[in-house]
C-alpha atoms as a PDB file:
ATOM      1  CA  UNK A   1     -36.347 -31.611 130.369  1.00  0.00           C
ATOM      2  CA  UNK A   2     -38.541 -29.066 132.668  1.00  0.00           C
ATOM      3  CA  UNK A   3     -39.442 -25.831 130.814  1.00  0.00           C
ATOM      4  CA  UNK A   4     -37.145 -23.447 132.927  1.00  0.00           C
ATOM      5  CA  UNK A   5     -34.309 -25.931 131.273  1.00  0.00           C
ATOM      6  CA  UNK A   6     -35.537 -25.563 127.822  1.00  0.00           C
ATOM      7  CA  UNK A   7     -36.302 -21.983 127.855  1.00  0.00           C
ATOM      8  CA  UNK A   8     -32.553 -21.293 129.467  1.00  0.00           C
ATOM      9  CA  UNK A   9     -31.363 -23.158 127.021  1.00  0.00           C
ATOM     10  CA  UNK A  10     -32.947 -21.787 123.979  1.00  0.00           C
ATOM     11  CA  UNK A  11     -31.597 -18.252 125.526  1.00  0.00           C
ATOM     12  CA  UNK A  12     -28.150 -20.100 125.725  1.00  0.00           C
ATOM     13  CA  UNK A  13     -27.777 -20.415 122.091  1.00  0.00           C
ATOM     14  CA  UNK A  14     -29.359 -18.275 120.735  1.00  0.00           C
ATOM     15  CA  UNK A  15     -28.095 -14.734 120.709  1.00  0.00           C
ATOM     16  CA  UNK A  16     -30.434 -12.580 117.832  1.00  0.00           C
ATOM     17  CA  UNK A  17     -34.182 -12.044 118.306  1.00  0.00           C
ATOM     18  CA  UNK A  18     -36.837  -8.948 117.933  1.00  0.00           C
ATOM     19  CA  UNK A  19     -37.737  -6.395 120.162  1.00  0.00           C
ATOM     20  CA  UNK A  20     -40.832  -4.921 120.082  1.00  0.00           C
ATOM     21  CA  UNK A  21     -41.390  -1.154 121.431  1.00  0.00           C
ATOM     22  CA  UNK A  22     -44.395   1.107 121.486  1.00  0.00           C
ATOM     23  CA  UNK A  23     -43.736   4.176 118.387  1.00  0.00           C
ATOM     24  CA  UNK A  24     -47.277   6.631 118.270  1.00  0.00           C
ATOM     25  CA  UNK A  25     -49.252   3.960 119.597  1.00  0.00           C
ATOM     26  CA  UNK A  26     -47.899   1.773 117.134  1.00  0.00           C
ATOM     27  CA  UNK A  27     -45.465  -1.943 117.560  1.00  0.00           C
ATOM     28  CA  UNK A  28     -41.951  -1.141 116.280  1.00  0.00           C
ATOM     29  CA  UNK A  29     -39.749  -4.045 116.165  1.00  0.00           C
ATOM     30  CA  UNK A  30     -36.021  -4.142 115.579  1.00  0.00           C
ATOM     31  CA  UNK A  31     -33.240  -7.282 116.071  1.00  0.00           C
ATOM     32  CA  UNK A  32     -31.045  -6.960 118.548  1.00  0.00           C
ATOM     33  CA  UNK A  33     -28.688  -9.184 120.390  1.00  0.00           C
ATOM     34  CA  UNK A  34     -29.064 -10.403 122.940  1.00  0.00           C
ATOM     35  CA  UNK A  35     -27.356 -11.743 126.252  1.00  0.00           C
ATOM     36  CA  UNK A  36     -28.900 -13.069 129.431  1.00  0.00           C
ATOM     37  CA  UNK A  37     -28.566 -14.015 132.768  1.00  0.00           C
ATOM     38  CA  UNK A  38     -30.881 -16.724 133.630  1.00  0.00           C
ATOM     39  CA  UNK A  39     -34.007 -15.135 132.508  1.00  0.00           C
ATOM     40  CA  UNK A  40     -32.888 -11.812 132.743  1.00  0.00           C
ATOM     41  CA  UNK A  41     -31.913  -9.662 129.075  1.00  0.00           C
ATOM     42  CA  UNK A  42     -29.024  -7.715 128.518  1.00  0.00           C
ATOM     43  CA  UNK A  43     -28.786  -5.892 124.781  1.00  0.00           C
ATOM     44  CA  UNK A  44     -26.583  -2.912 123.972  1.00  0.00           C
ATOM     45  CA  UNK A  45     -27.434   0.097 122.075  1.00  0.00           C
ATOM     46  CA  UNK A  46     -26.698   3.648 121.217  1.00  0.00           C
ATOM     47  CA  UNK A  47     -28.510   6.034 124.024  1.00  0.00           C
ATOM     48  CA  UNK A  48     -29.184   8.276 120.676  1.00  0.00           C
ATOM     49  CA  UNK A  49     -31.606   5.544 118.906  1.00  0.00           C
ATOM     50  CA  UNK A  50     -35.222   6.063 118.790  1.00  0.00           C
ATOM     51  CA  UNK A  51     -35.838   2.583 120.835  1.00  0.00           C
ATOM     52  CA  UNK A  52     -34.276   4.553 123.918  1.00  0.00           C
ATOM     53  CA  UNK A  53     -36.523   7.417 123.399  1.00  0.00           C
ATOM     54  CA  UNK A  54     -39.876   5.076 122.966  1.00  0.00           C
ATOM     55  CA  UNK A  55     -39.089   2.971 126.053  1.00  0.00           C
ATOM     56  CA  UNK A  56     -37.956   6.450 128.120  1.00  0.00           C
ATOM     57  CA  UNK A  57     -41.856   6.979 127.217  1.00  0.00           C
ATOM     58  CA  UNK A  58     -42.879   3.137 127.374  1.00  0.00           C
ATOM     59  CA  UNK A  59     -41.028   0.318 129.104  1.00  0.00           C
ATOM     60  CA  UNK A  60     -43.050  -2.221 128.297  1.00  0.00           C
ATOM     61  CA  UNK A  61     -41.006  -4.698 125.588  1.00  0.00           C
ATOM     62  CA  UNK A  62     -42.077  -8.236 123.641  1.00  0.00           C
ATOM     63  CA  UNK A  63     -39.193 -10.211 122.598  1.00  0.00           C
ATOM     64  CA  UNK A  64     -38.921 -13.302 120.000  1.00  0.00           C
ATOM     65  CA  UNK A  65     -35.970 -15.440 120.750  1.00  0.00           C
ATOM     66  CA  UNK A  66     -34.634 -18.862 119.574  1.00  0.00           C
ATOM     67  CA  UNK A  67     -36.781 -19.507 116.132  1.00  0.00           C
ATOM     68  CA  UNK A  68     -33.868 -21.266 114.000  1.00  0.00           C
ATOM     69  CA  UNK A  69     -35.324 -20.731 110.870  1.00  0.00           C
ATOM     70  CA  UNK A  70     -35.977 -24.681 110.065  1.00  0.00           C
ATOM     71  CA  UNK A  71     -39.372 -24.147 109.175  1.00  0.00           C
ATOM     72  CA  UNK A  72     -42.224 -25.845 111.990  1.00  0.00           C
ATOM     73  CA  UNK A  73     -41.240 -27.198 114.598  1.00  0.00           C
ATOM     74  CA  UNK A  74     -38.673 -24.698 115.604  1.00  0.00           C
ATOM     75  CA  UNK A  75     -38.703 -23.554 119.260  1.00  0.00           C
ATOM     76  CA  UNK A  76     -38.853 -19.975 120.706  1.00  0.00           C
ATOM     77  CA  UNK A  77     -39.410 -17.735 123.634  1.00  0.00           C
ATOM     78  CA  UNK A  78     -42.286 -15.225 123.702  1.00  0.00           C
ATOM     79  CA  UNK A  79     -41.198 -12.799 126.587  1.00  0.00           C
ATOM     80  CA  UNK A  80     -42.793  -9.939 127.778  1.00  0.00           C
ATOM     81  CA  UNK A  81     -41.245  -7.172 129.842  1.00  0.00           C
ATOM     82  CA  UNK A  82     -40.066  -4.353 131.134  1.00  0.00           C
ATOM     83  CA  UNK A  83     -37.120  -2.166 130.206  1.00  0.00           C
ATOM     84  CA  UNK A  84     -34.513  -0.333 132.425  1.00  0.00           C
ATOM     85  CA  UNK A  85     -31.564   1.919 130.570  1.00  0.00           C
ATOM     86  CA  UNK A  86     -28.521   1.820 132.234  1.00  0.00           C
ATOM     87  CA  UNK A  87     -25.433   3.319 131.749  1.00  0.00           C
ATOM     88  CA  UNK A  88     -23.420   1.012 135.521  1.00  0.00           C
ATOM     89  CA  UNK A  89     -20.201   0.974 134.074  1.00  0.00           C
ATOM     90  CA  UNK A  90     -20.199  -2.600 135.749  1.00  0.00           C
ATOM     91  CA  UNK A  91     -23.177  -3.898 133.297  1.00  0.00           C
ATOM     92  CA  UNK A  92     -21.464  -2.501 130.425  1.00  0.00           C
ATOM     93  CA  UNK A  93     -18.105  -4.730 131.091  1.00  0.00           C
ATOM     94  CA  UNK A  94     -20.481  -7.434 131.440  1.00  0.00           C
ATOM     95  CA  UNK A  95     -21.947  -7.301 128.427  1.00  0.00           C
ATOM     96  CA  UNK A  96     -19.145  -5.592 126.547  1.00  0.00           C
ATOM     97  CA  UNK A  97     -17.524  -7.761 123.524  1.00  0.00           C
ATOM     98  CA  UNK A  98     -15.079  -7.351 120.286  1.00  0.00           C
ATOM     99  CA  UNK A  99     -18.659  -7.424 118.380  1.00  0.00           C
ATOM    100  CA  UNK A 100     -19.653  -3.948 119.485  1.00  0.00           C
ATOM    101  CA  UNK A 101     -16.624  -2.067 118.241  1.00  0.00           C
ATOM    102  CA  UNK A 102     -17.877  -1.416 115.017  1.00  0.00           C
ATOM    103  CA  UNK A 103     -20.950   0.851 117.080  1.00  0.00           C
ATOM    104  CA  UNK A 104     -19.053   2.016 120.374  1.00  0.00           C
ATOM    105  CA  UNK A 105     -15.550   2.687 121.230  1.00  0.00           C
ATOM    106  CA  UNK A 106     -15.377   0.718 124.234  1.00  0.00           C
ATOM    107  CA  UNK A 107     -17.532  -0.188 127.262  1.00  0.00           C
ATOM    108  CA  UNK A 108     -16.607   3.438 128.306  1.00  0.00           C
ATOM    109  CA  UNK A 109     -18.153   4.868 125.224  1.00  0.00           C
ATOM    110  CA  UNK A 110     -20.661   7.789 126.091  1.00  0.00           C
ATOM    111  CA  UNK A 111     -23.158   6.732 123.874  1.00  0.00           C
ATOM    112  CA  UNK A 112     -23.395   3.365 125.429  1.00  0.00           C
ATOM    113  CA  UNK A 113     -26.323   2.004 127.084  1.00  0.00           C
ATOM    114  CA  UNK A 114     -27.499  -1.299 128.334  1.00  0.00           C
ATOM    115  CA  UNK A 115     -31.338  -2.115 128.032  1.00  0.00           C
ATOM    116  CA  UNK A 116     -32.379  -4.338 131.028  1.00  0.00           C
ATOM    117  CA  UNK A 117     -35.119  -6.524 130.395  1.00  0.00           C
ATOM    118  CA  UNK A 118     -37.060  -7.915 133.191  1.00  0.00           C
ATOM    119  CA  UNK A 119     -39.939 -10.486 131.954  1.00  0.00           C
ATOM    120  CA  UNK A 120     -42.794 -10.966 133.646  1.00  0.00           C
ATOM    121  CA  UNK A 121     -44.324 -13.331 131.250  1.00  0.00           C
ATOM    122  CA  UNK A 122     -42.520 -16.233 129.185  1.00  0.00           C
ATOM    123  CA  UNK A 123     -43.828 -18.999 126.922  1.00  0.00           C
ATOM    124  CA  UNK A 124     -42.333 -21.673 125.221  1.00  0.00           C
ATOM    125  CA  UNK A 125     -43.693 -21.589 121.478  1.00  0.00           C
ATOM    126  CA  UNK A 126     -44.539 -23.787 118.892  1.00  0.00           C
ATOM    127  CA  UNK A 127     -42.628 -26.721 120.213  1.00  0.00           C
ATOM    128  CA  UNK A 128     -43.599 -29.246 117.356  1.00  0.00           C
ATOM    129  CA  UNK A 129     -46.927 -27.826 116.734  1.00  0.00           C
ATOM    130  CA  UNK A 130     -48.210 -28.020 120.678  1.00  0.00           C
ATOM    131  CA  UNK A 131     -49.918 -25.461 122.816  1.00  0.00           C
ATOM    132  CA  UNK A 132     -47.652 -22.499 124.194  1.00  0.00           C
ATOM    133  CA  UNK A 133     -46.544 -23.233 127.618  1.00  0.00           C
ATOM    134  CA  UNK A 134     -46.382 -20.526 130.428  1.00  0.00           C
ATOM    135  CA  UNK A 135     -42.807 -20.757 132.182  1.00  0.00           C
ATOM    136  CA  UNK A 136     -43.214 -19.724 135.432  1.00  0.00           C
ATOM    137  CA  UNK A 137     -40.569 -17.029 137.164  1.00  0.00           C
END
């Protein structure tokens, strides 16, 4: 399988990874859920939360995806990119499912946001011990 394959596929199942913002000059990272298109991220959240305010001051993001929690060996993604907040009613119906109703109201829910997250840098990790491998955009 070519990397593109394996790294789509990882993003395929796997839903819940860590997001990585910039807080005082410091890493916070949070889980989120996550949803993609190809390589592109999609993950909701309230436009009240401190992540929106850190990446209003700092788009730059480094997310952890796929890591199944098997122990070595496990695969995951190491992407690094940048975040857009959007409120396009359109990307909210997109991403919109029964999961977020205990947070928002609906996809028409004020407080709703989308983060965006465009990588410019993937690599597939730890893949039974070998070297990190760039996937190319």
């Amino acid at each position: 399988m070519n990397l593109k394959k394996e790294a789509l596929k990882i993003l395929k199942d796997s839903f819940v990874g860590t997001m990585a913002t910039v807080q005082q000059n410091k890493p916070h990272t949070r889980y989120m859920t996550f949803f993609n298109d190809e390589f592109t991220l999609y993950t909701a959240t309230s436009k009240q939360t401190q992540k929106v305010d850190e990446l209003e001051l700092n788009p730059f993001t480094h997310i952890l995806i796929g890591y199944e929690g098997k122990g070595m060996g496990d695969e995951y993604l190491e992407i690094e990119g940048i975040v857009s907040i959007s409120d396009d009613e359109s990307i909210k119906e997109k991403v919109w499912n029964k999961h977020m109703k205990s947070w928002f109201s609906g996809p028409e829910d004020p407080d709703l946001v989308i983060l965006k997250i465009s990588p410019n840098a993937i690599r597939l990790m730890n893949k039974k011990g070998e070297e990190p491998k760039v996937i190319t955009l």
